[in-house]
C-alpha atoms as a PDB file:
ATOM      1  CA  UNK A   1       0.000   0.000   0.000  1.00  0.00           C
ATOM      2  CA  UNK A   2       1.776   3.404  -1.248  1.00  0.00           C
ATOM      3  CA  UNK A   3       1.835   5.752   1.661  1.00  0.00           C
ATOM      4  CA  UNK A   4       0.559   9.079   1.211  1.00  0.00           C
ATOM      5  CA  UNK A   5       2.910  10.802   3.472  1.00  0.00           C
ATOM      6  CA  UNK A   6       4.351  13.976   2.810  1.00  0.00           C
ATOM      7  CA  UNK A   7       7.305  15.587   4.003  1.00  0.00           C
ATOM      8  CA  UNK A   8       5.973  18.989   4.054  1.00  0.00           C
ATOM      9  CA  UNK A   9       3.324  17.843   6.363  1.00  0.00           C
ATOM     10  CA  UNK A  10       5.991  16.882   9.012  1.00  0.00           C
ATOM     11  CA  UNK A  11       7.073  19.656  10.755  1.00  0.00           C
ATOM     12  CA  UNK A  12       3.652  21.494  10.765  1.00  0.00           C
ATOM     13  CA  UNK A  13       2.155  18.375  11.737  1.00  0.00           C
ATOM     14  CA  UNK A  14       4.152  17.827  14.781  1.00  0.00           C
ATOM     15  CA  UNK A  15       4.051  21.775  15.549  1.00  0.00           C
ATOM     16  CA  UNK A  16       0.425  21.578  15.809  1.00  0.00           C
ATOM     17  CA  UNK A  17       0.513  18.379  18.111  1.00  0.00           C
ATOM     18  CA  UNK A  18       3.024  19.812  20.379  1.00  0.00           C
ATOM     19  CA  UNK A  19       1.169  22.820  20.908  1.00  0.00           C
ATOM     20  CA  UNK A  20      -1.985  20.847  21.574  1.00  0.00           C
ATOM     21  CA  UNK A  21      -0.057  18.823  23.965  1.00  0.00           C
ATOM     22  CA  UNK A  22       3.097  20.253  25.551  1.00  0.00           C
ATOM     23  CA  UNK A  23       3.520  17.575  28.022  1.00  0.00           C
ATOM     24  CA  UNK A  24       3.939  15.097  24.784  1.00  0.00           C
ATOM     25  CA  UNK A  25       7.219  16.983  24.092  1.00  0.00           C
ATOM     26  CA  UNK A  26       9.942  14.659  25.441  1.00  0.00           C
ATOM     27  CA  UNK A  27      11.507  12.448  23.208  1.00  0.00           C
ATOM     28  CA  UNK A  28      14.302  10.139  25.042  1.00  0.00           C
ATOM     29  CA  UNK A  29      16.942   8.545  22.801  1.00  0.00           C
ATOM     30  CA  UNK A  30      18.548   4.965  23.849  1.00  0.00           C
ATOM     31  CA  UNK A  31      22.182   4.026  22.784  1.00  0.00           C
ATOM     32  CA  UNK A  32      23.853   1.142  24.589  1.00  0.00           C
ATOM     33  CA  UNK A  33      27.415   0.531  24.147  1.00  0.00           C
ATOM     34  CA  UNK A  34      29.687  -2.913  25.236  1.00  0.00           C
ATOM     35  CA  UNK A  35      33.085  -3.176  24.881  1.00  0.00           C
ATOM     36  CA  UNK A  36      33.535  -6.274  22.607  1.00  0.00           C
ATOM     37  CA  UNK A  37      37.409  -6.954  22.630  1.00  0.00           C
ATOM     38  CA  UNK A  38      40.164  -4.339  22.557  1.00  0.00           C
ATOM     39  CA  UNK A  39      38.567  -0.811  21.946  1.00  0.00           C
ATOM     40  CA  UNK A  40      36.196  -2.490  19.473  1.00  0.00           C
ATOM     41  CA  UNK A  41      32.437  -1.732  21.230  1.00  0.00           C
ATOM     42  CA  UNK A  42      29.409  -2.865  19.649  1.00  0.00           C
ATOM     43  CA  UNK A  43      26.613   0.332  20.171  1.00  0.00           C
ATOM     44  CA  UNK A  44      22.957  -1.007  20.098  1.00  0.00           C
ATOM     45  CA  UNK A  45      20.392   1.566  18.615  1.00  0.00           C
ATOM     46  CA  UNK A  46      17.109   0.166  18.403  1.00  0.00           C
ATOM     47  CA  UNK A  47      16.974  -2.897  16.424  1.00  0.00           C
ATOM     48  CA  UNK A  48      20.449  -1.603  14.745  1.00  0.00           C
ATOM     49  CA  UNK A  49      24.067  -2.941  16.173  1.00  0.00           C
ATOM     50  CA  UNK A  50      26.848  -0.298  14.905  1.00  0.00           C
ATOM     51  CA  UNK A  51      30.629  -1.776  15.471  1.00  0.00           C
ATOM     52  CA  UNK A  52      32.545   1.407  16.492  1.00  0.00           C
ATOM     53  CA  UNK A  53      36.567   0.874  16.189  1.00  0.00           C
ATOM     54  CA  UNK A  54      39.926   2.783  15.927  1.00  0.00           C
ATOM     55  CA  UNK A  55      41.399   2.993  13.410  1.00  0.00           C
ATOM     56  CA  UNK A  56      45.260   1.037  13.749  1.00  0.00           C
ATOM     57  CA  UNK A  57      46.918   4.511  13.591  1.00  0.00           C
ATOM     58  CA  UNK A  58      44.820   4.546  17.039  1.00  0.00           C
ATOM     59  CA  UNK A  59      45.489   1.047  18.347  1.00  0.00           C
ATOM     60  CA  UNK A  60      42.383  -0.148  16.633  1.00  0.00           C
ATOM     61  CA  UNK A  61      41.624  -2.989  14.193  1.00  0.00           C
ATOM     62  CA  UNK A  62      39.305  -0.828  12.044  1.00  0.00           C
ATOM     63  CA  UNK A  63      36.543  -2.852  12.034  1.00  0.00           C
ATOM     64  CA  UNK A  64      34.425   0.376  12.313  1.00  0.00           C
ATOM     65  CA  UNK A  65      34.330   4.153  12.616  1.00  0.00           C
ATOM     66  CA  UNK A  66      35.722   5.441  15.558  1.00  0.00           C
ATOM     67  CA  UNK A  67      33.270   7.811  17.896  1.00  0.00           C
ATOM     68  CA  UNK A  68      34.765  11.283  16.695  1.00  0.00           C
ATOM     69  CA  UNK A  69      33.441   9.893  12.731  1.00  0.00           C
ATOM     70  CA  UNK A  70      30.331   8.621  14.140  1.00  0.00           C
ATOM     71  CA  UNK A  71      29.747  12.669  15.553  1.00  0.00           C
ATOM     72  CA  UNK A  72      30.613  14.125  12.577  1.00  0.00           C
ATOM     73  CA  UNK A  73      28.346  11.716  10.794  1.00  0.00           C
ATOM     74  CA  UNK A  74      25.591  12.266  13.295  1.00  0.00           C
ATOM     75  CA  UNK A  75      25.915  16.051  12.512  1.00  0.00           C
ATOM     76  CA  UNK A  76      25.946  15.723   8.461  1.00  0.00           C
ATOM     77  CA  UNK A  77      22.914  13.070   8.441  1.00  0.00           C
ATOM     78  CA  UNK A  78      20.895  15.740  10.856  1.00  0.00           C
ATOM     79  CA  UNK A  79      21.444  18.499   8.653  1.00  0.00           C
ATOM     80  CA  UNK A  80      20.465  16.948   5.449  1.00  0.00           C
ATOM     81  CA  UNK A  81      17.189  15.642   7.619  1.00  0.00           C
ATOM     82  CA  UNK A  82      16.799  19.247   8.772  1.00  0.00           C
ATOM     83  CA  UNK A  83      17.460  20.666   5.576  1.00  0.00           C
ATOM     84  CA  UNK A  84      15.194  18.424   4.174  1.00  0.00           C
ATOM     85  CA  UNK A  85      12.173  18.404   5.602  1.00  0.00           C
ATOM     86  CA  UNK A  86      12.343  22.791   6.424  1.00  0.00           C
ATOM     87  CA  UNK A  87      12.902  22.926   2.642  1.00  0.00           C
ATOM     88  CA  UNK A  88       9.258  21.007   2.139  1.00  0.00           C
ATOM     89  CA  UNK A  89       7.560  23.308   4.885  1.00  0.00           C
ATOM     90  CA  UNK A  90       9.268  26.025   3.586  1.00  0.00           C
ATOM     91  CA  UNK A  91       8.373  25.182   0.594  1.00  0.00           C
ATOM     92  CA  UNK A  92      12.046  25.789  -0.945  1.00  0.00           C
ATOM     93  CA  UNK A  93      12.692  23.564  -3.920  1.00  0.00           C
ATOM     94  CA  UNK A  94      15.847  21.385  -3.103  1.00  0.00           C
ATOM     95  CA  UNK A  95      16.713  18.423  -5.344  1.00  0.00           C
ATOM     96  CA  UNK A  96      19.510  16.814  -3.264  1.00  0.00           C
ATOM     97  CA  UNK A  97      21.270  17.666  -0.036  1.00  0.00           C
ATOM     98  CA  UNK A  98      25.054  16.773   1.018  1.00  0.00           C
ATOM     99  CA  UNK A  99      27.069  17.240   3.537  1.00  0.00           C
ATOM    100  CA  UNK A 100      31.064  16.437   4.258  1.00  0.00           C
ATOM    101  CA  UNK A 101      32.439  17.597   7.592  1.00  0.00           C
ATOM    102  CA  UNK A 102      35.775  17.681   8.402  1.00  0.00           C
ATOM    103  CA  UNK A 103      37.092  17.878  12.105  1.00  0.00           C
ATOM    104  CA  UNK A 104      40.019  18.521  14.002  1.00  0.00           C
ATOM    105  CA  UNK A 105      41.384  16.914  16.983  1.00  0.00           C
ATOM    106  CA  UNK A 106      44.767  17.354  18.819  1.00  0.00           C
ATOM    107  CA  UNK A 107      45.559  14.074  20.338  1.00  0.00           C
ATOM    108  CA  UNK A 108      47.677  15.406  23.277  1.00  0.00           C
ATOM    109  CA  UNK A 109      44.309  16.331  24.689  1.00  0.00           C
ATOM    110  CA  UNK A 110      43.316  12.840  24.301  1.00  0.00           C
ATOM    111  CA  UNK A 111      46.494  10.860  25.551  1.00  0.00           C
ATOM    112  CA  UNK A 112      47.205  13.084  28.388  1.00  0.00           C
ATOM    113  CA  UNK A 113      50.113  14.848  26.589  1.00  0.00           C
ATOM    114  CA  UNK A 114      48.793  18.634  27.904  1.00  0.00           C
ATOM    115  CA  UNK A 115      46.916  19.516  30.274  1.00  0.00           C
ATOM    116  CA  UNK A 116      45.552  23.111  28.194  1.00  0.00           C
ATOM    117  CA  UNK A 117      44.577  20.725  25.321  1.00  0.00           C
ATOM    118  CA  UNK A 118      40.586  19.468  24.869  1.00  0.00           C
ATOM    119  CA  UNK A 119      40.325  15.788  24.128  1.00  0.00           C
ATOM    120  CA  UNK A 120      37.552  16.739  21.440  1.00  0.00           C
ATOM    121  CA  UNK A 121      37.077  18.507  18.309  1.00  0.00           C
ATOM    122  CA  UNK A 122      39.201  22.117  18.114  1.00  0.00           C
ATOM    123  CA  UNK A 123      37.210  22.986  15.071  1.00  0.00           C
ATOM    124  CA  UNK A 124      34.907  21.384  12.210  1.00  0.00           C
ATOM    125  CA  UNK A 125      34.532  22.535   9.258  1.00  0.00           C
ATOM    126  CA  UNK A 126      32.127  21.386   6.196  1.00  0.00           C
ATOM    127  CA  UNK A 127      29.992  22.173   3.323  1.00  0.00           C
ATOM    128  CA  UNK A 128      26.671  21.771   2.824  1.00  0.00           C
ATOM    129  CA  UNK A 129      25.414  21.439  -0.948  1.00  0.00           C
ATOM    130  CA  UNK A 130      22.142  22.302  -2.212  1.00  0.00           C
ATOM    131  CA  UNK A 131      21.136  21.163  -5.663  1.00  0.00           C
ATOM    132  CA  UNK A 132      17.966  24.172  -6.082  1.00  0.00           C
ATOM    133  CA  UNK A 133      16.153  26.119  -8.341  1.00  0.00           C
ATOM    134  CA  UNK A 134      15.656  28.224  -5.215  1.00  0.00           C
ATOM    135  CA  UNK A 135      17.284  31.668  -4.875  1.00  0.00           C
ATOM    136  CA  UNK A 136      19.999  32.562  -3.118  1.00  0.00           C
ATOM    137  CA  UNK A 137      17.805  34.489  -0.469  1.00  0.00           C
ATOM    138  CA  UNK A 138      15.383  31.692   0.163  1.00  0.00           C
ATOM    139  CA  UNK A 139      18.177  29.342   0.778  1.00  0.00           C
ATOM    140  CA  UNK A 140      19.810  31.587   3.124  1.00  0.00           C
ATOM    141  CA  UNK A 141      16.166  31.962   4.927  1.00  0.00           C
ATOM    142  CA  UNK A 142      16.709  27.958   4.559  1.00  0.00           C
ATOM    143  CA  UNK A 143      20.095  27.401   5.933  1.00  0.00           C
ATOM    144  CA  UNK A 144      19.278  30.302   8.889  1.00  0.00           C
ATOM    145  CA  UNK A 145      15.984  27.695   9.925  1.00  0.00           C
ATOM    146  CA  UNK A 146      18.386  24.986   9.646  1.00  0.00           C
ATOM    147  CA  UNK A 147      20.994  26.091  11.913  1.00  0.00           C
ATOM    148  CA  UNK A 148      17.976  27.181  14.368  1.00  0.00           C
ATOM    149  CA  UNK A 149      16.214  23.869  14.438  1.00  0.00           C
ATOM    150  CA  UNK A 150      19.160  21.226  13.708  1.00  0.00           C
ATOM    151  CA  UNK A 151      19.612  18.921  17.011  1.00  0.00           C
ATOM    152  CA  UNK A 152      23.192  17.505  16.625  1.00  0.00           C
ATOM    153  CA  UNK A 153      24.304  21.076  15.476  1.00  0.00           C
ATOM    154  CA  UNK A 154      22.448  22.278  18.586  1.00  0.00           C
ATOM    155  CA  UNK A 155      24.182  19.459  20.952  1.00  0.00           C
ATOM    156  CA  UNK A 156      27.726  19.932  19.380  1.00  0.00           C
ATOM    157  CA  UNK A 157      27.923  24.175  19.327  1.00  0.00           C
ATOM    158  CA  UNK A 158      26.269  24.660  23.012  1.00  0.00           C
ATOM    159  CA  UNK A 159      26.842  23.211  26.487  1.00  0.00           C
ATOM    160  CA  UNK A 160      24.902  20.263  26.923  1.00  0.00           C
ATOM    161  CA  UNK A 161      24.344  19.015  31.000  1.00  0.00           C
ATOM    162  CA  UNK A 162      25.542  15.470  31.035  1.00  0.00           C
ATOM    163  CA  UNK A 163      25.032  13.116  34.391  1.00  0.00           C
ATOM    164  CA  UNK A 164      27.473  10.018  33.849  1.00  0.00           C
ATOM    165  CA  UNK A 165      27.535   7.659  37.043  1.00  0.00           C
ATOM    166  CA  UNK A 166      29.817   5.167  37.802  1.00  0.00           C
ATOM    167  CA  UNK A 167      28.666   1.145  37.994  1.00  0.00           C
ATOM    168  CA  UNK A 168      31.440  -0.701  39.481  1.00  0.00           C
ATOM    169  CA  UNK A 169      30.995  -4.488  39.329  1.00  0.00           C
ATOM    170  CA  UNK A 170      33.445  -6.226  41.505  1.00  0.00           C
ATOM    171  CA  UNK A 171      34.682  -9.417  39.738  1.00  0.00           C
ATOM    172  CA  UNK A 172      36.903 -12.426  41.710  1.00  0.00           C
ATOM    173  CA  UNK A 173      39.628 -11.815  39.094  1.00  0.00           C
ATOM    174  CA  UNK A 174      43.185 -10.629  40.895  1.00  0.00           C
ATOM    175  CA  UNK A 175      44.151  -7.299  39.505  1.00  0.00           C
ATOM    176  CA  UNK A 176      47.120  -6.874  37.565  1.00  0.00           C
END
């Protein structure tokens, strides 16, 4: 049965119900992650298992993207989503959307090396293409609603609170 669905009916659609019902709002995401041998972790999304690796310039076997690809992934795939379905309510014409993302990280933050050094990202940097018949001002009134709306832009460029506890398991194995 073909599904009648249409992208341009998303974002009003779910406007409308949140109004209606503000205490609907909440959406909680699940991602479980196990280390499976060496710093090879299978990450359980849903019904989907990701393998998540080094690479072996990291002490990896490369059996997977490591977590720093897997963010910058996360942020292209949310921006073409964004893109996509703001370009429908919008009503923007956009043939295709693409992203590649580029980002920076100086390892001494990660391996201890210096203190003044962040583990994560110092910059990224990307381009977003936008095959369009649109003009140039509605896909600047396009990309502006984007960079409002986009989630994983949102969680990478602003302070996010985030509660980690500890679980320690004591096992019967000696320590080394």
């Amino acid at each position: 049965m073909a599904s009648t669905f249409q992208f341009k009916d998303v974002v009003p659609a779910f406007q409308t119900a949140l109004r209606e019902k503000p205490e609907q709002s909440l959406a909680t995401f699940t991602a479980t992650s196990r280390q499976v041998s060496g710093l090879k972790s299978e990450v359980t999304i849903r019904d989907f298992k990701i393998i998540v690796d080094e690479p072996p310039s990291l002490a990896g076997t490369d059996e997977g993207p490591n977590p720093a690809e897997l963010a910058l992934g996360a942020l292209a795939s949310c921006q073409e989503i964004t893109y996509r379905l703001y370009a429908d309510k919008l009503g923007i014409p956009v043939d295709s959307v693409a992203v590649k993302l580029d980002g920076d990280i100086d390892l001494r933050g990660f391996f201890a090396v210096d203190a003044k050094v962040r583990p994560g990202f110092t910059e990224i940097r990307g381009t977003v293409t936008i095959e369009s018949s649109a003009s140039a001002a509605d896909i600047a009134r396009l990309r502006s609603t984007v960079d409002a709306h986009c989630p994983i832009l949102d969680l990478l460029s602003r302070a996010t609170p985030i509660k980690l506890e500890l679980a320690h398991k004591t096992t019967n194995r000696a320590a080394a």
